[in-house]
N, C-alpha and C. Protein backbone atom coordinates (compact mmCIF):
# COMPACT_ATOMS: atom_id res chain seq x y z
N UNK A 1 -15.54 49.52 23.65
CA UNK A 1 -14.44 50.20 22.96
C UNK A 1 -13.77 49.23 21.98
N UNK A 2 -13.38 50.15 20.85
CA UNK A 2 -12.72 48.75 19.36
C UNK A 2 -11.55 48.79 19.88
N UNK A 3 -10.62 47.75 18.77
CA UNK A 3 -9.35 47.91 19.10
C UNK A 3 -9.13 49.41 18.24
N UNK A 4 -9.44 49.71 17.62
CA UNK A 4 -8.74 50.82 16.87
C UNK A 4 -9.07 52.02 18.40
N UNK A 5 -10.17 51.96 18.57
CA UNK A 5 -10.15 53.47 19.89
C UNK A 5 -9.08 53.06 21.26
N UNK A 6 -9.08 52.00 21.62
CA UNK A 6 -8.15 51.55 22.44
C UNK A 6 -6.68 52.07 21.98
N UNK A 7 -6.48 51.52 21.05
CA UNK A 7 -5.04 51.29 20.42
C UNK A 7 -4.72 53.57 20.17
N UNK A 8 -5.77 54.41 19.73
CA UNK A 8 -5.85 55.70 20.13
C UNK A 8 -5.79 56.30 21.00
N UNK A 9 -6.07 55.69 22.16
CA UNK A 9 -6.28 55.58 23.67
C UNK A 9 -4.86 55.74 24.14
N UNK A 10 -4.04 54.75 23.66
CA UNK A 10 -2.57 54.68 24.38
C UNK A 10 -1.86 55.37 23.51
N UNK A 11 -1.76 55.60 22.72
CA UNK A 11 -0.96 56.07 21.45
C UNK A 11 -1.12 58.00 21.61
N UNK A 12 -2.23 58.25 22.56
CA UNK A 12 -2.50 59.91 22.87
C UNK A 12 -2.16 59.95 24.05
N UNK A 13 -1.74 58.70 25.28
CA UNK A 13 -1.58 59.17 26.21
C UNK A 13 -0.11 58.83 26.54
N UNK A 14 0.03 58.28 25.48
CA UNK A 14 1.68 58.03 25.47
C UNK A 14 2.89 58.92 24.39
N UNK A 15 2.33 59.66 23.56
CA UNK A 15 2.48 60.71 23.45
C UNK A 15 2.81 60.48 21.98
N UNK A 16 2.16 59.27 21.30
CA UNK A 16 3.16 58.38 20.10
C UNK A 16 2.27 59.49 19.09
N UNK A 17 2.93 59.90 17.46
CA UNK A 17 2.35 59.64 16.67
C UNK A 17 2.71 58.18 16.02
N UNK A 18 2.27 58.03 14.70
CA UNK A 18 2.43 56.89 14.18
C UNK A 18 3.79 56.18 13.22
N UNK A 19 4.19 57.39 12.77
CA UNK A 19 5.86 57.42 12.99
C UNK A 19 6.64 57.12 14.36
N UNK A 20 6.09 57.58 15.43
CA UNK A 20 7.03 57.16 16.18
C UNK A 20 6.69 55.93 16.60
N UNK A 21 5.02 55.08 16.52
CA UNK A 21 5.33 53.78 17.09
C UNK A 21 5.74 53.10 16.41
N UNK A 22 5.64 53.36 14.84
CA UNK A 22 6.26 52.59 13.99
C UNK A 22 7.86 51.98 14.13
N UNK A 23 8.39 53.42 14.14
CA UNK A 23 10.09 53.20 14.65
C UNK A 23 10.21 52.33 15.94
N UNK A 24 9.27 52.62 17.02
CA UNK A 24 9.56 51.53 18.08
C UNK A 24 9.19 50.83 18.12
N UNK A 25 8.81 50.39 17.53
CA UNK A 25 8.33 48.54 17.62
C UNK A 25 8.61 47.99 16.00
N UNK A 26 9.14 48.88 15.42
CA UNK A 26 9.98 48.39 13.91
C UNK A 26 8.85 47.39 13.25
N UNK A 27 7.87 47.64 13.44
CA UNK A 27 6.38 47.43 12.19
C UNK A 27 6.30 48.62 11.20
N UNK A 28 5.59 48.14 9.77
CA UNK A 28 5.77 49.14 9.40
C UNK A 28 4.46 50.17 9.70
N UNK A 29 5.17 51.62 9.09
CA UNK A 29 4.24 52.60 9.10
C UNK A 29 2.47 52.27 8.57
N UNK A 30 2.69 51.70 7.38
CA UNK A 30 1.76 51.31 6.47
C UNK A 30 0.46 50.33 7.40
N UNK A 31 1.26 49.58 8.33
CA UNK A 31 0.49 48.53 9.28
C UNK A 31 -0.30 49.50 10.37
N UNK A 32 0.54 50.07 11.16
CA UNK A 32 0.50 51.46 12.08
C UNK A 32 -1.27 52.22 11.69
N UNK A 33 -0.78 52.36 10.36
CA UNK A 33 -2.28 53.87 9.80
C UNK A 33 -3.62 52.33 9.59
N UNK A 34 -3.08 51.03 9.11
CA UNK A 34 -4.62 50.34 8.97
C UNK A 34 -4.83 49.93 10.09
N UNK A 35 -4.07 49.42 11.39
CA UNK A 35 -4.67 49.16 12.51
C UNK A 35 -5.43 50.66 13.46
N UNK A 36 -4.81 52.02 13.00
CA UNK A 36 -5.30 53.31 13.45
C UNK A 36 -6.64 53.67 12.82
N UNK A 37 -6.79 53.17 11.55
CA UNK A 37 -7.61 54.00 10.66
C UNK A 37 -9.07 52.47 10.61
N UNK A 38 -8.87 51.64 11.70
CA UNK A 38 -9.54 50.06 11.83
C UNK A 38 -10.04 49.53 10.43
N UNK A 39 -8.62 49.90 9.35
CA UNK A 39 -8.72 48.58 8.14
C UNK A 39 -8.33 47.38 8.80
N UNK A 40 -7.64 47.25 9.75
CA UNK A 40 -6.69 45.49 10.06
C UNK A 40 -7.51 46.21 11.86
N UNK A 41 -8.27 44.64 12.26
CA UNK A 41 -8.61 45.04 13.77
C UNK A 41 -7.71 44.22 14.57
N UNK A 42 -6.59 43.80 14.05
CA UNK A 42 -5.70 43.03 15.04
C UNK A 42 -4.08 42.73 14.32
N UNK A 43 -3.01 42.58 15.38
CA UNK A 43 -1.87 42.54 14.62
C UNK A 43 -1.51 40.82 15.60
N UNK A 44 -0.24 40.76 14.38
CA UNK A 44 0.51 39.40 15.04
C UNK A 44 1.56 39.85 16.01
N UNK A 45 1.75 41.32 16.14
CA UNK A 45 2.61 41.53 16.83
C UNK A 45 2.17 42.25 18.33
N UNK A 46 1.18 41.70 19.04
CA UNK A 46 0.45 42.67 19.83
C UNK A 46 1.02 42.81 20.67
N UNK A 47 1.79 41.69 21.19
CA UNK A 47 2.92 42.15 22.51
C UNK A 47 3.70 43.24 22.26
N UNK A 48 4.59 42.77 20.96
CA UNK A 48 5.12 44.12 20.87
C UNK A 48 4.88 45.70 20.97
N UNK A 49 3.40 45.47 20.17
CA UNK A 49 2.77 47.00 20.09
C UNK A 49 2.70 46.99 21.88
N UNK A 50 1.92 46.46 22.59
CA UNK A 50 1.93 46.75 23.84
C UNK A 50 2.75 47.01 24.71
N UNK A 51 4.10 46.37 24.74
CA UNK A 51 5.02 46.82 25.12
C UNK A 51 5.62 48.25 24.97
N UNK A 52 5.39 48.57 23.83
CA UNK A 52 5.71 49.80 23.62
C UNK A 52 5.36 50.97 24.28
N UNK A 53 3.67 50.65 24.21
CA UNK A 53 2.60 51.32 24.53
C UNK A 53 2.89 51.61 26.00
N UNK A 54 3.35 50.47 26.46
CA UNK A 54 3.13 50.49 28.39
C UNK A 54 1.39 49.85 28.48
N UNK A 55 1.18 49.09 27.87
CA UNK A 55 -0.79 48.52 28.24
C UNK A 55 -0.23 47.24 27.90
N UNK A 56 -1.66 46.80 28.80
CA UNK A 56 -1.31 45.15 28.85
C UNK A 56 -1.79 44.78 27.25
N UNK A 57 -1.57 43.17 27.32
CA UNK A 57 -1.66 42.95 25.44
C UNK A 57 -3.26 42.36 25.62
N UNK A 58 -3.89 41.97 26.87
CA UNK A 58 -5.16 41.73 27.41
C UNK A 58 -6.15 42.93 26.71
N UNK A 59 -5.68 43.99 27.34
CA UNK A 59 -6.56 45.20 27.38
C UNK A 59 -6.47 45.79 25.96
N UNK A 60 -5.32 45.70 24.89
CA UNK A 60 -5.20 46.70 24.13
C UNK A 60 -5.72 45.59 22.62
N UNK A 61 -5.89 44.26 22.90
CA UNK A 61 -6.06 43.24 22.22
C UNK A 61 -7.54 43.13 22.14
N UNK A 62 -7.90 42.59 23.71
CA UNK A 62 -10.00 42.56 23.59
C UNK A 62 -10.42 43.21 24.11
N UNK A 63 -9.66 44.37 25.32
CA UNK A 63 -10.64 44.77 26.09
C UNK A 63 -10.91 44.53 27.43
N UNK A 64 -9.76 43.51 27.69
CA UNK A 64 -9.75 42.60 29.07
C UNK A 64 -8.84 43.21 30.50
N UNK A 65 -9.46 43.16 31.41
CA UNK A 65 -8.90 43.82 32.21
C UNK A 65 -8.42 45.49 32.42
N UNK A 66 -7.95 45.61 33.19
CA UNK A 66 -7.23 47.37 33.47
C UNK A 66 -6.25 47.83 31.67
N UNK A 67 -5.85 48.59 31.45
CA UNK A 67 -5.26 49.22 30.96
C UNK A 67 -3.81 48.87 31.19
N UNK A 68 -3.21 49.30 31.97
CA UNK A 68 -1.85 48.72 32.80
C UNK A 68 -1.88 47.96 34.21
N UNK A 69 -0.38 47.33 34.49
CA UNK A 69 -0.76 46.56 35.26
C UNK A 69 -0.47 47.16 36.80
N UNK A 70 -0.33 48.51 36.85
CA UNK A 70 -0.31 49.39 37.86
C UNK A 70 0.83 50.40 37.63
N UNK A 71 1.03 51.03 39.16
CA UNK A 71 1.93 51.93 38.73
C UNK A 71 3.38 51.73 38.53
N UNK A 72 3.75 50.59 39.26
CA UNK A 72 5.02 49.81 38.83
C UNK A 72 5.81 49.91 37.10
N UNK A 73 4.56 49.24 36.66
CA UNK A 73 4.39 48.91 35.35
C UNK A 73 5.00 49.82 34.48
N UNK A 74 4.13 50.98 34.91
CA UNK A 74 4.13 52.19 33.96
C UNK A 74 5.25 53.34 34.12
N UNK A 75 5.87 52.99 35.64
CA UNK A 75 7.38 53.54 35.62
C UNK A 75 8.40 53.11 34.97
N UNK A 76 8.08 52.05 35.30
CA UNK A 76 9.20 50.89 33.73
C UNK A 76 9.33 51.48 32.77
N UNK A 77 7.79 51.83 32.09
CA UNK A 77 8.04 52.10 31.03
C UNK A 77 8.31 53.28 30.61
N UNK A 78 8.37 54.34 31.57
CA UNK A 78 8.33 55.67 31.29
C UNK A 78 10.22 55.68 31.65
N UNK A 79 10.94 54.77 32.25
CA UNK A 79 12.22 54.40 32.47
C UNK A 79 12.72 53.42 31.93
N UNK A 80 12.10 53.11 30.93
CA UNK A 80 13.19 51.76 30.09
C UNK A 80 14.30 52.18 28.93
N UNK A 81 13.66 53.89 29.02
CA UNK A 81 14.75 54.01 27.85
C UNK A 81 15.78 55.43 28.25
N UNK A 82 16.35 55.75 27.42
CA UNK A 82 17.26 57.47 27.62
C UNK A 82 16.41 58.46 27.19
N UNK A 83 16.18 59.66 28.23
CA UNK A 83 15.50 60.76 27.89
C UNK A 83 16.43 61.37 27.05
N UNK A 84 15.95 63.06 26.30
CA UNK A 84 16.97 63.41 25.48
C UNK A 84 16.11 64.94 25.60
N UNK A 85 17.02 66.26 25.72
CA UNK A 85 16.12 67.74 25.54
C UNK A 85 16.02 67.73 23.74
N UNK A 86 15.43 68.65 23.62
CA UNK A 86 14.74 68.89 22.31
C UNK A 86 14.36 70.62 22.41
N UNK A 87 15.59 71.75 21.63
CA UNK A 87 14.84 73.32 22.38
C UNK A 87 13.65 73.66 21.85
N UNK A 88 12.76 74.21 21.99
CA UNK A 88 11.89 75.19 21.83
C UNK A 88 12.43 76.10 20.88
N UNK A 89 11.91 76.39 19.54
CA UNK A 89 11.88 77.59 18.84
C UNK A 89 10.17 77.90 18.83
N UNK A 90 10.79 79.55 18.44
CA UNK A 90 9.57 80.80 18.28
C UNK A 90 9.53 80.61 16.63
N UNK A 91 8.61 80.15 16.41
CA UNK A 91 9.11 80.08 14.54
C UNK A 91 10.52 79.54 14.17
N UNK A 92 11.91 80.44 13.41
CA UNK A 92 12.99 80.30 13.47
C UNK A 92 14.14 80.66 14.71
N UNK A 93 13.48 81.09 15.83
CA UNK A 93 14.36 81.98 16.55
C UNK A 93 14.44 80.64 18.08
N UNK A 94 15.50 80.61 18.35
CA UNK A 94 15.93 79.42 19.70
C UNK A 94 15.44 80.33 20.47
N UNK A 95 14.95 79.68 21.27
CA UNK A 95 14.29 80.09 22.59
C UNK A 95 15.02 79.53 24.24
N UNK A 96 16.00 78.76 23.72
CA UNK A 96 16.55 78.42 25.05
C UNK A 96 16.15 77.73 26.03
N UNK A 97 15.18 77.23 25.62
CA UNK A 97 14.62 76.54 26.68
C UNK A 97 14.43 75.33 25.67
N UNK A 98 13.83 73.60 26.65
CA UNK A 98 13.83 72.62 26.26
C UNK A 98 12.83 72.51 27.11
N UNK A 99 12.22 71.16 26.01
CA UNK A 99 11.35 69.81 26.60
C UNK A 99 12.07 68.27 26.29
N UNK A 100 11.91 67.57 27.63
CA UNK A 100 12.38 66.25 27.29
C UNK A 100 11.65 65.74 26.91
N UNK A 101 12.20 64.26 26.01
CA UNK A 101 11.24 63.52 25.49
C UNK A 101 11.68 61.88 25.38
N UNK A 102 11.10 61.17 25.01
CA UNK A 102 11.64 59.84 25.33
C UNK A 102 12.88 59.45 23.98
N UNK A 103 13.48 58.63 24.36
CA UNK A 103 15.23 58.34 23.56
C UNK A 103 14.71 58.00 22.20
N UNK A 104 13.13 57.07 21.92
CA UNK A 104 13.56 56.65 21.04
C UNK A 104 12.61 57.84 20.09
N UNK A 105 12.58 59.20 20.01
CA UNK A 105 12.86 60.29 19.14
C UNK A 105 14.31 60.99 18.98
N UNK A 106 14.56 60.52 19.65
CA UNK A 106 16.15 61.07 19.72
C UNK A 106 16.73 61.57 18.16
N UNK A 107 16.77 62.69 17.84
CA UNK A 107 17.49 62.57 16.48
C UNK A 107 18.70 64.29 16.53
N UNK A 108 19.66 64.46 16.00
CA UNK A 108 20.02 65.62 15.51
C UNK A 108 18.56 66.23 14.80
N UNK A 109 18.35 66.35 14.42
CA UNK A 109 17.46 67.07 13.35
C UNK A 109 16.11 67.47 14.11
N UNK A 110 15.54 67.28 15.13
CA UNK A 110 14.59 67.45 16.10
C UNK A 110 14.80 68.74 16.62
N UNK A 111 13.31 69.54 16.53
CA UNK A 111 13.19 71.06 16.95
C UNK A 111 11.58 70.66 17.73
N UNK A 112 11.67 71.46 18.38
CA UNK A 112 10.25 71.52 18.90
C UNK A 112 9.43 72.34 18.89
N UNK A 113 8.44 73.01 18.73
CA UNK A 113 7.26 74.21 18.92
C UNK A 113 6.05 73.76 19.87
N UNK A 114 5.65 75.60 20.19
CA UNK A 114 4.51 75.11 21.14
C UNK A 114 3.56 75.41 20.52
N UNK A 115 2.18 74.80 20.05
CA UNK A 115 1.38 74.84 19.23
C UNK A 115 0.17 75.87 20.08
N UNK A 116 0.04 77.59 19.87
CA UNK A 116 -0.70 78.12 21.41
C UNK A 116 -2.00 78.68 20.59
N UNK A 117 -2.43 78.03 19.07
CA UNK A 117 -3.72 77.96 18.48
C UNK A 117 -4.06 76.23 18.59
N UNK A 118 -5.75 76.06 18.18
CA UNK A 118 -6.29 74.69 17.80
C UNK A 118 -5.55 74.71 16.11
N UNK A 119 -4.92 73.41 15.91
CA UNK A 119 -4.49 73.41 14.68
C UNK A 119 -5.39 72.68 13.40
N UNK A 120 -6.67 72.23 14.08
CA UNK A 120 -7.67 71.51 12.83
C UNK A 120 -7.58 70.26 13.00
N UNK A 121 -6.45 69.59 13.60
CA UNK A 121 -6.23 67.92 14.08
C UNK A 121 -6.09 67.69 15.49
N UNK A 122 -7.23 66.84 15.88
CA UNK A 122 -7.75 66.36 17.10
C UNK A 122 -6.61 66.09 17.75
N UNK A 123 -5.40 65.85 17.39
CA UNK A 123 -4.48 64.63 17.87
C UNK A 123 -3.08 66.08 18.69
N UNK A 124 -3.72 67.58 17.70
CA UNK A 124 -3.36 68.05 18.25
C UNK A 124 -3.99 69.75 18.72
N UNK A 125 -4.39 69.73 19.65
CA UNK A 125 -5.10 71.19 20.37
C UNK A 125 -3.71 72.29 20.29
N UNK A 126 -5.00 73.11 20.80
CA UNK A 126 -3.62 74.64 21.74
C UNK A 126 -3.04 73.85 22.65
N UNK A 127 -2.14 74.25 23.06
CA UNK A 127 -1.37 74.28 23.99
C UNK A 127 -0.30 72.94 24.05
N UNK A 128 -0.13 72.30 22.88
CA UNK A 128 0.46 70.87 22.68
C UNK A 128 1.76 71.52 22.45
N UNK A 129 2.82 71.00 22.81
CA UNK A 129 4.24 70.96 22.37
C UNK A 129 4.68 69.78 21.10
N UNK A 130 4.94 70.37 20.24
CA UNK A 130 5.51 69.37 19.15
C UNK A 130 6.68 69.12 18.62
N UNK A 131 7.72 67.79 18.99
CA UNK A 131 8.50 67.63 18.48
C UNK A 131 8.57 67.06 16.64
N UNK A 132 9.27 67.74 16.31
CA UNK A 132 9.69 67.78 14.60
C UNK A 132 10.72 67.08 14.15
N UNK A 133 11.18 66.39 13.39
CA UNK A 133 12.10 65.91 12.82
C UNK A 133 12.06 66.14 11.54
N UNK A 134 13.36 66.92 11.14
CA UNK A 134 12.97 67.34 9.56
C UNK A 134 13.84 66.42 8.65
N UNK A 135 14.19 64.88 9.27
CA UNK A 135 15.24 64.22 8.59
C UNK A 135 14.07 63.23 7.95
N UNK A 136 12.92 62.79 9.08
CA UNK A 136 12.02 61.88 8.79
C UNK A 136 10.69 62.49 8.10
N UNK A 137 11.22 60.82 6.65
CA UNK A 137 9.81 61.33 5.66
C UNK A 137 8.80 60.65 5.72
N UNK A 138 7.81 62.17 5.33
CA UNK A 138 6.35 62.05 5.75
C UNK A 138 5.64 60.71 4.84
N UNK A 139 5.39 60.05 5.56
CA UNK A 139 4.20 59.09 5.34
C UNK A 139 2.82 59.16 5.21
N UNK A 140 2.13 58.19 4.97
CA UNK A 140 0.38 58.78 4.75
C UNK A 140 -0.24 58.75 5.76
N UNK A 141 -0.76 59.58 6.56
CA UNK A 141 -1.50 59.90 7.28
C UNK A 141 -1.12 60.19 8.64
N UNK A 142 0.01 60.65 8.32
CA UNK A 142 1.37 61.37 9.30
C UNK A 142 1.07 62.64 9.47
N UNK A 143 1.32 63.14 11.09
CA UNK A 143 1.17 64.65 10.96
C UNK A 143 2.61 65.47 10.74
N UNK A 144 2.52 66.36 10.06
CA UNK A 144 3.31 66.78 9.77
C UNK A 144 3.40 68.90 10.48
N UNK A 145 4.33 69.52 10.14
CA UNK A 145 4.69 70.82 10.67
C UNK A 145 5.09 71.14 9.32
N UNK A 146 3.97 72.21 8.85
CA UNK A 146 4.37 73.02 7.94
C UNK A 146 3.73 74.67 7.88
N UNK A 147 4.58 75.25 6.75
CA UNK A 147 4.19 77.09 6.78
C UNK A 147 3.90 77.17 5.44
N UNK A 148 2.29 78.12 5.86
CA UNK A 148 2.11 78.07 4.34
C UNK A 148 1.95 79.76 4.85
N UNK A 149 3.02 80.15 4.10
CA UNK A 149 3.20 81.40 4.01
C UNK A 149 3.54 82.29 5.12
N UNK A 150 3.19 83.11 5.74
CA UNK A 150 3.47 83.37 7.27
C UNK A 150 3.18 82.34 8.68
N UNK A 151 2.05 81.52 8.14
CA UNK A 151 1.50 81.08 9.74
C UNK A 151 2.51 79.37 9.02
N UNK A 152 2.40 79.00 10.72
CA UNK A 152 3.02 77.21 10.42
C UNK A 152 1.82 76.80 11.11
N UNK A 153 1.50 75.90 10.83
CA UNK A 153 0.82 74.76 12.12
C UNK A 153 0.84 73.16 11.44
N UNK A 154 0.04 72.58 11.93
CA UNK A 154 0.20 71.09 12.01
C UNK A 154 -0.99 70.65 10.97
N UNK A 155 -0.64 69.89 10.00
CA UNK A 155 -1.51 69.29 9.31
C UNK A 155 -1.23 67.62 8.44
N UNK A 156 -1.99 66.92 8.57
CA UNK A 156 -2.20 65.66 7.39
C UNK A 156 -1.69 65.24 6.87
N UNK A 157 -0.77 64.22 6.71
CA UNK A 157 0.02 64.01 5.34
C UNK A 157 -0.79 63.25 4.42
N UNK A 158 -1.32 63.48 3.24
CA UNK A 158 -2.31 62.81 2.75
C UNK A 158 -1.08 62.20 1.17
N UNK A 159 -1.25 60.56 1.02
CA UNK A 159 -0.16 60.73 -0.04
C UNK A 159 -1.00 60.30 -1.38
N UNK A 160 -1.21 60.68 -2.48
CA UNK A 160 -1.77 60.51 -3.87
C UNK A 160 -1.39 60.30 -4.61
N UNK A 161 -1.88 59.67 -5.62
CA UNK A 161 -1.23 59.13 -7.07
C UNK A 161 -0.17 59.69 -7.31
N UNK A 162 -0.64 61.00 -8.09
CA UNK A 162 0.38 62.27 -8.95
C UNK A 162 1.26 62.83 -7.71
N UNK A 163 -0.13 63.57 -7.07
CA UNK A 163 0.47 64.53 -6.03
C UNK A 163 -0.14 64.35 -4.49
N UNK A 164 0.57 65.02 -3.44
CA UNK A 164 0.80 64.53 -2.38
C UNK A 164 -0.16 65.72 -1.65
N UNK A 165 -0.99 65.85 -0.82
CA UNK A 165 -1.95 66.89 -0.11
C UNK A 165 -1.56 66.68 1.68
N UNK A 166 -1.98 67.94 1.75
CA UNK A 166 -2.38 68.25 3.69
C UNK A 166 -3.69 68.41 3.61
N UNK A 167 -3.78 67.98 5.06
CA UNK A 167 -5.52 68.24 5.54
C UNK A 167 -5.45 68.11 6.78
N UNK A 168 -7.01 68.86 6.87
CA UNK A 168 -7.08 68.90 8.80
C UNK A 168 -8.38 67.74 8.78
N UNK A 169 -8.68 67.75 10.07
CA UNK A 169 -10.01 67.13 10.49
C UNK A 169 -11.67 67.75 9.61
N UNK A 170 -11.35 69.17 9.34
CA UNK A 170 -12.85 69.15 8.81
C UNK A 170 -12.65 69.00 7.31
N UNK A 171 -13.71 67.94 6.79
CA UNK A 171 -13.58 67.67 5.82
C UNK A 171 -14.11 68.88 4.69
N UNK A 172 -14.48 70.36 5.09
CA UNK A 172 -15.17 71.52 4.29
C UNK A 172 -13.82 71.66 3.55
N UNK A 173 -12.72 72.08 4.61
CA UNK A 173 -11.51 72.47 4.29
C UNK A 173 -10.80 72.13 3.28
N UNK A 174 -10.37 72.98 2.28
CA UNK A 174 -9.95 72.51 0.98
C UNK A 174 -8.11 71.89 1.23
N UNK A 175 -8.04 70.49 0.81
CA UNK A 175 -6.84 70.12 0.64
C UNK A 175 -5.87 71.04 -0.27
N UNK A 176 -4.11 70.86 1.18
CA UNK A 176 -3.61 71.36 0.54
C UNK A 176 -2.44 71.18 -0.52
N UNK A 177 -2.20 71.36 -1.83
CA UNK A 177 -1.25 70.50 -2.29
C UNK A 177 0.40 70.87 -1.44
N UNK A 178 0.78 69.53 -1.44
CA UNK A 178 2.07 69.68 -0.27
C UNK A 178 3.62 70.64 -1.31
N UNK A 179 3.11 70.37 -2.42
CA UNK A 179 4.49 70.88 -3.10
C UNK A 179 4.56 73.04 -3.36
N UNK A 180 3.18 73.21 -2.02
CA UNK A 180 2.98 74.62 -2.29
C UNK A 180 3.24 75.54 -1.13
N UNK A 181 3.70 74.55 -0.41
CA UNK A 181 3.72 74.87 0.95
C UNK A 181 5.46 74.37 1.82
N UNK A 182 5.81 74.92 2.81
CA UNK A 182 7.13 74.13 3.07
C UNK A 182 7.02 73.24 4.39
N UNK A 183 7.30 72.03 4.47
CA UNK A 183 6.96 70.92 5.09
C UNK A 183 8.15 71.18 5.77
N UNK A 184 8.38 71.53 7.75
CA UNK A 184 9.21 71.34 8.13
C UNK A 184 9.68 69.74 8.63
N UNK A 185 8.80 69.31 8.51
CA UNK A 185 9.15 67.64 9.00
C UNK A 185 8.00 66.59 9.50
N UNK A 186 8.42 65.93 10.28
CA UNK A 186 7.27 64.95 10.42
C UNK A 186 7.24 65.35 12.62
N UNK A 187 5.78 65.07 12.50
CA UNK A 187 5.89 65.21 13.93
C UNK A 187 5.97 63.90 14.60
N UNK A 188 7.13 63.56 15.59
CA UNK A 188 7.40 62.45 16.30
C UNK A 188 7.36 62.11 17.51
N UNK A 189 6.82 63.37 18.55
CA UNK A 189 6.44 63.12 19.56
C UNK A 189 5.64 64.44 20.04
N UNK A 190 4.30 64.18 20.86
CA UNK A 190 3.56 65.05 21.32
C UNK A 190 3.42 65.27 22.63
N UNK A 191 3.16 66.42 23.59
CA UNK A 191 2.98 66.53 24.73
C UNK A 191 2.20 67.77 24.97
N UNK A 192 0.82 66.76 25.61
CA UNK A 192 -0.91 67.71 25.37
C UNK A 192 -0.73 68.26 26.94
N UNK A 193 -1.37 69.51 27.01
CA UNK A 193 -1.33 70.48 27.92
C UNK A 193 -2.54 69.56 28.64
N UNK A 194 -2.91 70.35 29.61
CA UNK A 194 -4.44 70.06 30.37
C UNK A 194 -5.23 70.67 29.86
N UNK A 195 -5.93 70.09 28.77
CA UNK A 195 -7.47 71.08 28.75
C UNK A 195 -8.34 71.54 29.92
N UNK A 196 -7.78 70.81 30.43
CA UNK A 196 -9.29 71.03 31.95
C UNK A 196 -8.93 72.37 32.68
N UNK A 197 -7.64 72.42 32.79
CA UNK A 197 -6.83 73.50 33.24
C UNK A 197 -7.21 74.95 32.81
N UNK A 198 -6.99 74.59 31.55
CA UNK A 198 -6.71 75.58 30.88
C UNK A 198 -8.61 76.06 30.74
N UNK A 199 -9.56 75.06 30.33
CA UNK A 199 -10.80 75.77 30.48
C UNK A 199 -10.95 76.59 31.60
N UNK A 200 -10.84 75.81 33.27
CA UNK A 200 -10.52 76.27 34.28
C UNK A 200 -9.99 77.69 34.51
N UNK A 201 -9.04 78.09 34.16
CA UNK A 201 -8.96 79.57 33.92
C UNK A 201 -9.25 80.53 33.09
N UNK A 202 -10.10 80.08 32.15
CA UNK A 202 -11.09 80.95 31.48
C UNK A 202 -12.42 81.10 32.13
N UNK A 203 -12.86 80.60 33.36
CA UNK A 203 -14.00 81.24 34.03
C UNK A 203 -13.42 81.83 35.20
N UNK A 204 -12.11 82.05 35.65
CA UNK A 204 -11.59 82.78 36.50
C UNK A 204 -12.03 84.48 36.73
């Protein structure tokens, strides 16, 4: 395993996009997408990134050892900071209900949706809950929450010379220009259902 699939590894099971590890560990975004996208296969800041992560700087660095350093470890980290709710909307309409999420998304401006199609990006399936922030701007290769026309879902922030595009994972799919469409924000924290589950009751 590279560092870039490793460093994907914790970053999907910790629920980060790349905006949000950016903000927590205050590297920039720009560093974030070349160590993701394996232009840069190593940072000077690996403790930090690991810390963040909850993985040792062993494992997320060469490859060495476990992942974390047990379950101790990983309560720490799932308790080092302030949780915060975030409601659920149906499109525009409050739904009353919440998901928590970790402090450092914390914003006024944070809405959440439940994503109950595949949206074209791996990073996010059916059944994912997505927190939004419509204060934080989209960066390159940021996922973002936008409606192009009736439907919303999750797509690409792709950034270009002139002009700025969305995209999904298949590359057939024609990019979309972003100034045609309405960008509700940047997505800053994810929380993936069980696929296994959910296959699971489709042979029921």
């Amino acid at each position: 395993m590279t560092f870039k699939s490793r460093l994907k590894k914790a970053m999907e099971e910790g629920g980060f996009t790349q905006a949000a590890l950016a903000k927590e560990t205050g590297m920039a975004q720009s560093m974030i997408w070349k160590l993701v996208s394996g232009n840069a296969n190593g940072t000077s800041k690996l403790v930090i990134l690991s810390k963040a992560l909850g993985v040792r700087p062993e494992w997320l660095g060469e490859g060495s050892g476990p992942m974390r350093e047990g379950d101790k470890n990983e309560h720490q980290r799932i308790g080092s900071g302030p949780i915060f709710g975030v409601e659920i909307y149906d499109g525009d309409i409050r739904t009353n209900t919440w998901i928590t999420v970790p402090g450092l998304a914390k914003s006024d401006s944070c809405k959440a949706y439940h994503m109950t199609e595949d949206t074209g990006c791996s990073e996010v399936p059916a059944g994912t809950y997505i927190v939004v922030d419509s204060a934080e701007e989209a960066g390159n290769n940021d996922l973002v929450y936008a409606s192009t026309g009736k439907k919303s879902s999750v797509y690409r922030f792709v950034r270009g010379g002139v002009e700025d595009f969305l995209s999904v994972d298949d590359s057939r799919v024609p990019l979309i220009p972003a100034n045609s469409v309405d960008i509700k924000g940047v997505i800053v924290f994810l929380l993936r259902g069980l696929k296994k589950q959910t296959s699971t009751d489709k042979h029921k």
